[in-house]
Protein backbone atom coordinates (compact mmCIF):
# COMPACT_ATOMS: atom_id res chain seq x y z
CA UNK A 1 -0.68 -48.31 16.33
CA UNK A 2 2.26 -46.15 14.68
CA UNK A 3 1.48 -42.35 15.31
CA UNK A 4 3.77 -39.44 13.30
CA UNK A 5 3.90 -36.72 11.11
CA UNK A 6 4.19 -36.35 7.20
CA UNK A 7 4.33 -33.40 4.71
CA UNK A 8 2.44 -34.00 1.75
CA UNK A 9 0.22 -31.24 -0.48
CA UNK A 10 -2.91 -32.83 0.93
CA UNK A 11 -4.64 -35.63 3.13
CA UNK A 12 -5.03 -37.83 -0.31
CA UNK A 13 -1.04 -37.31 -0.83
CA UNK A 14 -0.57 -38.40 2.90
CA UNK A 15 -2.52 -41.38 2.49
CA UNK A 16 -0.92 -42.30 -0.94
CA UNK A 17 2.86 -41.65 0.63
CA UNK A 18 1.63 -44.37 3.54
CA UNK A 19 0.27 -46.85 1.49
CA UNK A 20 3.40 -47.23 -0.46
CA UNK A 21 5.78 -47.94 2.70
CA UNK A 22 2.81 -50.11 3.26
CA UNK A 23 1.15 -48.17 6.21
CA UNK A 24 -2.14 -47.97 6.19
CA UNK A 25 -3.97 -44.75 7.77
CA UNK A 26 -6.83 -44.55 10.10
CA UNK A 27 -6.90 -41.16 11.00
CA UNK A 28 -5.36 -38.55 9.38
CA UNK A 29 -5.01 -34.87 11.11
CA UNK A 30 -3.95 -31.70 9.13
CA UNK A 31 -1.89 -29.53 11.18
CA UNK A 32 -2.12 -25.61 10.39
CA UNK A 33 1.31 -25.39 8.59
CA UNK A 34 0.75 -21.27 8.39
CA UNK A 35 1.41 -21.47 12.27
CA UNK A 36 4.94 -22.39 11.31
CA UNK A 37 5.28 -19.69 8.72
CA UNK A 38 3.40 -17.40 11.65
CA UNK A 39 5.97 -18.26 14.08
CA UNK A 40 8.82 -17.04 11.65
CA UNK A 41 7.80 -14.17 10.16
CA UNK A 42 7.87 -11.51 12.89
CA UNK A 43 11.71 -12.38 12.75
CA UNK A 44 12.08 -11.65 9.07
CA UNK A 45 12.59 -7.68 8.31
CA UNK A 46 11.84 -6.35 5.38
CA UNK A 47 15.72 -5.39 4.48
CA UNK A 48 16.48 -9.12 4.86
CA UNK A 49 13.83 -10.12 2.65
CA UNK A 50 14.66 -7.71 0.18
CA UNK A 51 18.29 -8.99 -0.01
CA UNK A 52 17.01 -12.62 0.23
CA UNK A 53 14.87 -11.88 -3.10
CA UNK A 54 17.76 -10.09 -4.97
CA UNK A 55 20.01 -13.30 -4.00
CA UNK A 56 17.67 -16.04 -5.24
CA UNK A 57 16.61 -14.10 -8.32
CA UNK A 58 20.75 -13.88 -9.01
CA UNK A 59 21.37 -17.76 -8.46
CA UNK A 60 17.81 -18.61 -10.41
CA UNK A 61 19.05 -16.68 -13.30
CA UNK A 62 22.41 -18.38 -13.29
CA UNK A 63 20.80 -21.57 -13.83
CA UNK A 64 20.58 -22.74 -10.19
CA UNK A 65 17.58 -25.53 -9.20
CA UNK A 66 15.54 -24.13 -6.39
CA UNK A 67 16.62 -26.28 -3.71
CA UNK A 68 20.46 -25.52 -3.99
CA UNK A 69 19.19 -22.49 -4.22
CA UNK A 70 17.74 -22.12 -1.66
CA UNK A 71 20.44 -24.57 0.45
CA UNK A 72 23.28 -22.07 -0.58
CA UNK A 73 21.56 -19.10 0.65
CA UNK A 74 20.34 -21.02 4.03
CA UNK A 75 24.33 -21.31 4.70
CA UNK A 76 25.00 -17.53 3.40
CA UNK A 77 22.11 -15.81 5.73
CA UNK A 78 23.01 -14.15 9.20
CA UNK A 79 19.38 -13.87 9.68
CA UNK A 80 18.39 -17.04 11.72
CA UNK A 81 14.47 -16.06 11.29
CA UNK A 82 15.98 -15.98 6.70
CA UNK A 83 17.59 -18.96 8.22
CA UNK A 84 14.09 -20.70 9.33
CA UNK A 85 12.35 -19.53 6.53
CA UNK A 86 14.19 -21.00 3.82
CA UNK A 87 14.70 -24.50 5.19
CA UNK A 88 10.48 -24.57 5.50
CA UNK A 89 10.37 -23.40 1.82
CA UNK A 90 12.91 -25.86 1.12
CA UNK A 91 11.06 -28.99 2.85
CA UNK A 92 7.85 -27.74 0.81
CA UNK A 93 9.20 -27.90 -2.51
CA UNK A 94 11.01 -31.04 -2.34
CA UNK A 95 7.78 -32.44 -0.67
CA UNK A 96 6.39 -31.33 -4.17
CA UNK A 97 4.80 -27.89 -3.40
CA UNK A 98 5.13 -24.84 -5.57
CA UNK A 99 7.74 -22.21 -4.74
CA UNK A 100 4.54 -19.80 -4.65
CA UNK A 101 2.18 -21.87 -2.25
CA UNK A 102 5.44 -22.07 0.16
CA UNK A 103 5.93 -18.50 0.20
CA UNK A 104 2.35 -17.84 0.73
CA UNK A 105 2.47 -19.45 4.05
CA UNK A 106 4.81 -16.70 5.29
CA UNK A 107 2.50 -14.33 4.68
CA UNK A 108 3.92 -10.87 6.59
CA UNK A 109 7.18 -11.79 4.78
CA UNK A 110 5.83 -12.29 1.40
CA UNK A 111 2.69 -10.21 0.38
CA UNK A 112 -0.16 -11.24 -1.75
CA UNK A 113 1.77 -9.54 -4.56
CA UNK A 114 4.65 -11.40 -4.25
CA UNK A 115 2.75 -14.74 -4.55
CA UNK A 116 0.73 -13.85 -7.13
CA UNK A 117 4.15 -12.46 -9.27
CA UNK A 118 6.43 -15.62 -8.70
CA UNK A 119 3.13 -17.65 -9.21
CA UNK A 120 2.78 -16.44 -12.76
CA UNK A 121 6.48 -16.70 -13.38
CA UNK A 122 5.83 -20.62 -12.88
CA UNK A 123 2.90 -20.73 -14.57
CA UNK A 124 4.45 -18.78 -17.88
CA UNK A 125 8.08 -20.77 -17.13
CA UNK A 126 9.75 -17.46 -16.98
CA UNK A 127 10.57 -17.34 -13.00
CA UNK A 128 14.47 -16.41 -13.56
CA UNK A 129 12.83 -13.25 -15.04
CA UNK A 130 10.42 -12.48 -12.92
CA UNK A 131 12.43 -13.18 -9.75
CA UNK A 132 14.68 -10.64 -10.80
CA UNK A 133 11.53 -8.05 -11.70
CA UNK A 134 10.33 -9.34 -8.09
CA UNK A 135 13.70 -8.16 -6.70
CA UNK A 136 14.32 -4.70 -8.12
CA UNK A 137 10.30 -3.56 -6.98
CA UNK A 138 10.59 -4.64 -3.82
CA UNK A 139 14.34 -2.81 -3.43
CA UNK A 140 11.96 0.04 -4.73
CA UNK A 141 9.15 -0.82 -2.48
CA UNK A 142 11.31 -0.80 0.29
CA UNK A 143 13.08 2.62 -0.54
CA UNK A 144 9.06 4.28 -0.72
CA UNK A 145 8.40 2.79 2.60
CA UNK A 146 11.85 4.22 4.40
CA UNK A 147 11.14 7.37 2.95
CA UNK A 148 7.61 7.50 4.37
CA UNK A 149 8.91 6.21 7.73
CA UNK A 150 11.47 9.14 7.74
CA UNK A 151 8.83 11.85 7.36
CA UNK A 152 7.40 11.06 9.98
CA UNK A 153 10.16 9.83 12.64
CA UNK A 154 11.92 13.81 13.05
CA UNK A 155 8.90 15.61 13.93
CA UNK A 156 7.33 12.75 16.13
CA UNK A 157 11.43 12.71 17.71
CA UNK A 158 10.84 16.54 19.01
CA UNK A 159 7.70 16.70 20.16
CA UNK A 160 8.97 13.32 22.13
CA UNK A 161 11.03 15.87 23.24
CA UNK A 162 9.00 19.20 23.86
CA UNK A 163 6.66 17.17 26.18
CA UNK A 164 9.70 15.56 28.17
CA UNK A 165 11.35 19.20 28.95
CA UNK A 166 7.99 20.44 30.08
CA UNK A 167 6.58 17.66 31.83
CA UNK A 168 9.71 17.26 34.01
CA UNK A 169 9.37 21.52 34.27
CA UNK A 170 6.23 20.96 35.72
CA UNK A 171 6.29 17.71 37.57
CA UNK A 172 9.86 18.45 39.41
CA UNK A 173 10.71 22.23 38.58
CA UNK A 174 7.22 24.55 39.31
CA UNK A 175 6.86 22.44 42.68
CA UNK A 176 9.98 23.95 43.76
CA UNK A 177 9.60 27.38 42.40
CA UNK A 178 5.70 27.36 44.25
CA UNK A 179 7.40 26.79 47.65
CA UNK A 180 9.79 29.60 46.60
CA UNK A 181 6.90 31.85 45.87
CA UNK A 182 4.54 30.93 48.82
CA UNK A 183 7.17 31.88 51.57
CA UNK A 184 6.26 35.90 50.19
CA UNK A 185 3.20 36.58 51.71
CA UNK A 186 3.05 40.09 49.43
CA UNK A 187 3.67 38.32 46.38
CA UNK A 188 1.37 38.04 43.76
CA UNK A 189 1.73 35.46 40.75
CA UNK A 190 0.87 36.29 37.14
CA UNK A 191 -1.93 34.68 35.72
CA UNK A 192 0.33 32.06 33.58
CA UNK A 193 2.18 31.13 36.33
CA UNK A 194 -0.74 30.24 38.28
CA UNK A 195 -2.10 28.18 35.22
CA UNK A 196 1.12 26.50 34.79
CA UNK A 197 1.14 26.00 38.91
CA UNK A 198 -2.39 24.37 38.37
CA UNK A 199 -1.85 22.12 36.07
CA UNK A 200 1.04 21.08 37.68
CA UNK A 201 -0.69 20.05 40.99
CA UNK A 202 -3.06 18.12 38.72
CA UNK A 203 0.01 16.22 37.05
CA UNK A 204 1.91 15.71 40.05
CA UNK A 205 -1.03 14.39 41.92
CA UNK A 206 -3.34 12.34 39.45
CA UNK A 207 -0.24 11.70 36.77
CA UNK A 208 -1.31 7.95 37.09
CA UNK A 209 -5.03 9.10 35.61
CA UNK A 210 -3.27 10.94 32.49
CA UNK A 211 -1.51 7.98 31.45
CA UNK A 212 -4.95 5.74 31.85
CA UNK A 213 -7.30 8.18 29.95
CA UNK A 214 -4.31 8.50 27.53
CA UNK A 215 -3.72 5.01 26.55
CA UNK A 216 -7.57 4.65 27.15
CA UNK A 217 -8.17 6.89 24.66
CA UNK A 218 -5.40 5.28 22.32
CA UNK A 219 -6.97 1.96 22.51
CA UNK A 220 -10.19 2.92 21.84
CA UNK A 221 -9.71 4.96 18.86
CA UNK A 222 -7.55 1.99 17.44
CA UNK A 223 -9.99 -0.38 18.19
CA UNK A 224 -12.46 2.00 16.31
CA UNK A 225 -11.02 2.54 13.21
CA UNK A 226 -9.61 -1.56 13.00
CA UNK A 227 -13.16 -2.94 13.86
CA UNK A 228 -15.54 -0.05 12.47
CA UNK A 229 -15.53 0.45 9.10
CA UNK A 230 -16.88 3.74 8.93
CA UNK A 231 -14.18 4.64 11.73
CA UNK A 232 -11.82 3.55 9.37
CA UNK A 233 -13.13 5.12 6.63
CA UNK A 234 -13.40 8.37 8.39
CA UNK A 235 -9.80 8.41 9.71
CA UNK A 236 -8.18 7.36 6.41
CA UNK A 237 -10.38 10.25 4.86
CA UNK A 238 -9.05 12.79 7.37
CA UNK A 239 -5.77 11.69 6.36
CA UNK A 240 -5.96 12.73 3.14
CA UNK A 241 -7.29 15.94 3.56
CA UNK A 242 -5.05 17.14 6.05
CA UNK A 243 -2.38 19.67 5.03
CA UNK A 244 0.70 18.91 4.10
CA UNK A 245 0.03 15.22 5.38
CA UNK A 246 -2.45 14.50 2.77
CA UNK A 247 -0.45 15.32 -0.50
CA UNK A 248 2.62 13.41 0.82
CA UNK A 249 0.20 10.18 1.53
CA UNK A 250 -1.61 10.50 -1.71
CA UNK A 251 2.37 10.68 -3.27
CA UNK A 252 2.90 7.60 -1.10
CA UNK A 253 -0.42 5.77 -2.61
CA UNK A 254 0.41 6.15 -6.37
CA UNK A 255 3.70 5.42 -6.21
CA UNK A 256 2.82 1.87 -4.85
CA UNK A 257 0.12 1.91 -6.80
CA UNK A 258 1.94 2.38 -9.98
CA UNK A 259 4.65 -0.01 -8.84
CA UNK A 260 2.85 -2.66 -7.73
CA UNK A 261 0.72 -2.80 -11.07
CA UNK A 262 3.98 -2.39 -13.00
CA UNK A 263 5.40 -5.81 -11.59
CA UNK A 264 2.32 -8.05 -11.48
CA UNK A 265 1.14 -7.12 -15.11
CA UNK A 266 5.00 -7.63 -16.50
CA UNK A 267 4.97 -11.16 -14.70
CA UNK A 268 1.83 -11.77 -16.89
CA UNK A 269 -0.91 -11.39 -13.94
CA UNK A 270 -4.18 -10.63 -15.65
CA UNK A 271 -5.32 -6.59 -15.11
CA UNK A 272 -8.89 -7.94 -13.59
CA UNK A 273 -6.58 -10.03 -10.93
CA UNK A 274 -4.20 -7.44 -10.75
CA UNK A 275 -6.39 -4.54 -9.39
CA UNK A 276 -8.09 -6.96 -7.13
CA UNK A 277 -4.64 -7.52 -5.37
CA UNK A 278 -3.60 -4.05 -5.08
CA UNK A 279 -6.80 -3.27 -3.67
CA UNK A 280 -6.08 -5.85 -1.13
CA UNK A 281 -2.54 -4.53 -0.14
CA UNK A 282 -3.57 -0.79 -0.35
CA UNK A 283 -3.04 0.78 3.01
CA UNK A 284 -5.79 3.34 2.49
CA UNK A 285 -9.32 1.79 2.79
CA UNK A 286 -10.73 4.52 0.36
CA UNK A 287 -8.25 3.95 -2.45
CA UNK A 288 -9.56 0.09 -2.08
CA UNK A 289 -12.95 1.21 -3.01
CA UNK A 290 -11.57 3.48 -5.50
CA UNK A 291 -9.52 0.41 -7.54
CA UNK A 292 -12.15 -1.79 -7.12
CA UNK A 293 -14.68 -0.07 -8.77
CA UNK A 294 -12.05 0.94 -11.15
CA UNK A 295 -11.56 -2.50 -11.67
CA UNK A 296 -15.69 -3.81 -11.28
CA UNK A 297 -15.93 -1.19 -14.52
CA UNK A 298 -12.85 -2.76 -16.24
CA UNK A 299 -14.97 -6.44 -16.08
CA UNK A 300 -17.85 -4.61 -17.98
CA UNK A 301 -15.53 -3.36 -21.07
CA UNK A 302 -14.55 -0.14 -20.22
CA UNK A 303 -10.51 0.33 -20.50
CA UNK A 304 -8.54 0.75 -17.21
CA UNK A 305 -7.85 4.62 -18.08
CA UNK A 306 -11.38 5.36 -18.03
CA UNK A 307 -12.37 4.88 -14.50
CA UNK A 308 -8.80 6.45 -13.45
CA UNK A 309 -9.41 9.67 -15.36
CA UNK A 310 -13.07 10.00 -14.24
CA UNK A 311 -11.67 9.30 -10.04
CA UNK A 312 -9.93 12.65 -8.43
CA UNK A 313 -8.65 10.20 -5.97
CA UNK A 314 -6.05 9.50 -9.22
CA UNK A 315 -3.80 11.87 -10.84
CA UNK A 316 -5.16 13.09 -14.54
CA UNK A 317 -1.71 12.33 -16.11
CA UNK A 318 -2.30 8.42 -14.79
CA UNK A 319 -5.34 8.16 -16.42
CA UNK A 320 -3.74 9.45 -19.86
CA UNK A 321 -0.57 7.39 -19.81
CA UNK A 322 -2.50 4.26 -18.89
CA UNK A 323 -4.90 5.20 -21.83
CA UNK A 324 -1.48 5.43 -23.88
CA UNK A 325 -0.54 2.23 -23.13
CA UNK A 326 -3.50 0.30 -23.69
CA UNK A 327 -3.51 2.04 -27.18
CA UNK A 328 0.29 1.07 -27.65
CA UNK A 329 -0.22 -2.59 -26.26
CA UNK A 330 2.67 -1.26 -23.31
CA UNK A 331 0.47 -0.62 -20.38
CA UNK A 332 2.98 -2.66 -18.43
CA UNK A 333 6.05 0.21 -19.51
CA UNK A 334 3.67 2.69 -18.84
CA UNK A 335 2.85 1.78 -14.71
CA UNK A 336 6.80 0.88 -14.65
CA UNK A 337 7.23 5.10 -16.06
CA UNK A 338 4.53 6.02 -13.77
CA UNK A 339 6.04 4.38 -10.79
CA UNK A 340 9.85 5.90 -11.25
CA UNK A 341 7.98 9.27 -11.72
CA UNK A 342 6.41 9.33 -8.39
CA UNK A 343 9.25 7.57 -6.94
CA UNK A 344 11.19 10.54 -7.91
CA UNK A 345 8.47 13.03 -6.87
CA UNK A 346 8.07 11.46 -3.52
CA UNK A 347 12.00 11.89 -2.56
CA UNK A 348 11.45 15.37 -3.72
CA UNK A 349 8.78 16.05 -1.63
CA UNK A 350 10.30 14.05 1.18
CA UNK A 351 13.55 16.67 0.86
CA UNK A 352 11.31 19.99 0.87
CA UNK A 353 8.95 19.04 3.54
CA UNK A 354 11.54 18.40 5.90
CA UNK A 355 13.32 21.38 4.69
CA UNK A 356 10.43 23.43 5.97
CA UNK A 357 9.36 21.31 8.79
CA UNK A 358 12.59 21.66 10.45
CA UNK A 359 12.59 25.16 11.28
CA UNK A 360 8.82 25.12 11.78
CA UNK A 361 9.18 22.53 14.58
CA UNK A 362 12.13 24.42 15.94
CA UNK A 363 9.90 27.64 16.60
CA UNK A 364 6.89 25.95 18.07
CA UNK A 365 9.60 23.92 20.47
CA UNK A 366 10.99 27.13 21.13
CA UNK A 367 7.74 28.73 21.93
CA UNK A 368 6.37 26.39 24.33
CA UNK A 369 9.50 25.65 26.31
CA UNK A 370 9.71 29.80 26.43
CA UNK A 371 6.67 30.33 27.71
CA UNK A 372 7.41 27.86 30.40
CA UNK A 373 10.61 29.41 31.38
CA UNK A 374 8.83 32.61 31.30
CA UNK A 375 6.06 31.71 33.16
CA UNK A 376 8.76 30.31 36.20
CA UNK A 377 10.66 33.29 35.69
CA UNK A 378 8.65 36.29 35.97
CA UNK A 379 7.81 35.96 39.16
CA UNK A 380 11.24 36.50 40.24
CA UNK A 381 11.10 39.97 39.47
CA UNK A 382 8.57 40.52 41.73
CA UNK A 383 9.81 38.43 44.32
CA UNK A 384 13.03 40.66 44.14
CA UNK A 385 11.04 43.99 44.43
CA UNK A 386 9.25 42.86 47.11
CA UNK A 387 12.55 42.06 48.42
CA UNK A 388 14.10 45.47 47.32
């Protein structure tokens, strides 16, 4: 008995491939191929995909087949998880597979979007052009996502900072300064030096039960809002409605919104199909709801502008360009105008939020780590007029 292992696009292709070198089967086990793709993709980032995309779309639209394609970029790529990726895609297609079943087995390289996009441009024969659509969204995409990763890196930086300064003021610093203090039997402490002094006994003594209830904490509120959704539904909706936060994430949402819907209906996806994969990829649970009921309302005749005019969730002028388009038979040119605008509104916002959240952070850093100092130092003064 021969044991071994053949690709083919199913257990009936396996068994056909062996009967023809005249092998005949008696058990035939399907291995979980996505493991492969799984064991690849955390080694993929998103820049390298992004420039992996542009590159095939360029060679595809030269006139390139798939496979030296996909060879010439294998040699090109300094990636070595690119690398891995594109000689799997390259075994699957010349073992007969679609280009868009390969990529769907890498799937936190290539989203649902992305399979659905190059999966039309195969169906409609048009996958030079809709490679190249594929690659200038996700350069887009990618742009959105770096801008809503930047928001949020500064301020998280200093207050990485704030609580370093004062912890080590309180663990290493007030310990010192108490000694200092105790040694003056006349002396008495202001009351936010003895508050500061308390909490740093509790700190220096039971510092390993911070960081427990802390991560405790962390990993229970993750768990939460991943398992429970009404956790998640909750958290996503205090997102939203927090100041500041909130308009800059609902910015965020319509721009990939927009964007998203501007390549999969160009590359000839179906609306119906379309709003069901957005609502898949959304990161905000309550904007899932929102499309899909936009989109349950859509399968009972209404046009798409309807239910976006009627939801606050969506911007009024979406709702009226989207109603423009269906009139004009350009809804697709419409979501790709829709998208640049809040492309461009988002890198506005992204320049005059930080333009006032720099100096904001600056004065809360300086108040804290002031009122520490001033806390240590004021009882110096009365140490020296005891002295005096």
């Amino acid at each position: 008995m021969t044991e071994g292992t053949l690709e083919a696009e199913s257990e009936q292709s396996a068994a056909s491939l062996l009967t023809a070198k005249q092998l005949f089967p008696v058990h035939i086990k399907v291995e979980n191929t996505e493991s492969i793709g799984g064991m690849f993709n955390n080694k993929v980032k998103t820049k390298d995909k992004v420039m992996f995309i542009r590159q095939f779309s360029t060679m595809i639209k030269a006139g390139l087949p798939i496979t030296q394609a996909l060879a010439s970029l294998r040699e090109q790529s300094s990636s070595q998880g690119v690398k891995n990726m594109i000689e799997q895609v390259t075994r699957d297609v010349e073992a007969g597979s679609t280009l868009s079943n390969s990529f769907a087995k890498f799937e936190k390289v290539f989203s649902n979007t992305d399979v659905h996009i190059v999966a039309a441009g195969e169906a409609s024969g048009k996958l030079d052009e809709v490679l190249v659509n594929m690659a200038d969204e996700s350069e887009k995409n990618y742009k959105i996502v770096k801008k809503i990763k930047t928001v949020f890196i500064y301020p998280a930086f200093l207050a990485s900072v704030v609580v370093g300064i004062v912890s080590i003021m309180m663990v290493f610093v007030l310990p010192q300064m108490k000694t200092l203090y105790e040694s003056f039997d006349n002396a008495t402490l202001p009351l936010p030096t003895l508050i500061l002094i308390g909490i740093s006994n509790f700190l220096t003594r039971f510092w390993w039960l911070v960081i427990i209830l802390f991560v405790a904490g962390f990993v229970s509120l993750k768990m939460y809002i991943k398992k429970n959704k009404n956790g998640m539904y909750m958290w996503h909706r205090v997102l939203i409605s927090m100041p500041l936060v909130g308009p800059f994430l609902k910015l965020s949402y319509m721009a990939i919104f927009t964007r998203t819907m501007s390549s999969l209906v160009s590359s000839g996806v179906p609306i119906l199909d379309a709003l069901e994969i957005i609502s898949e990829t959304m990161p905000n649970v309550i904007y899932r709801d929102a499309i899909m009921v936009a989109r349950d309302k859509v399968k009972q005749g209404s046009p798409l502008s309807e239910p976006l005019s009627d939801d606050n969730l969506f911007p009024p002028m979406i709702g009226q360009m989207v109603g423009v388009g269906e009139q004009t038979g350009e809804i697709d040119v419409m979501f790709k105008n829709l998208a640049d605008y809040f492309s461009d509104e988002l890198e506005n916002w992204v320049k005059s939020f930080q333009s006032i959240l720099e100096p904001f952070i600056i004065v809360i850093m300086g108040v804290i780590i002031g009122g520490v100092i001033i806390s240590i130092i004021l009882p110096i003064y009365n140490i020296a007029n005891i002295v005096r």
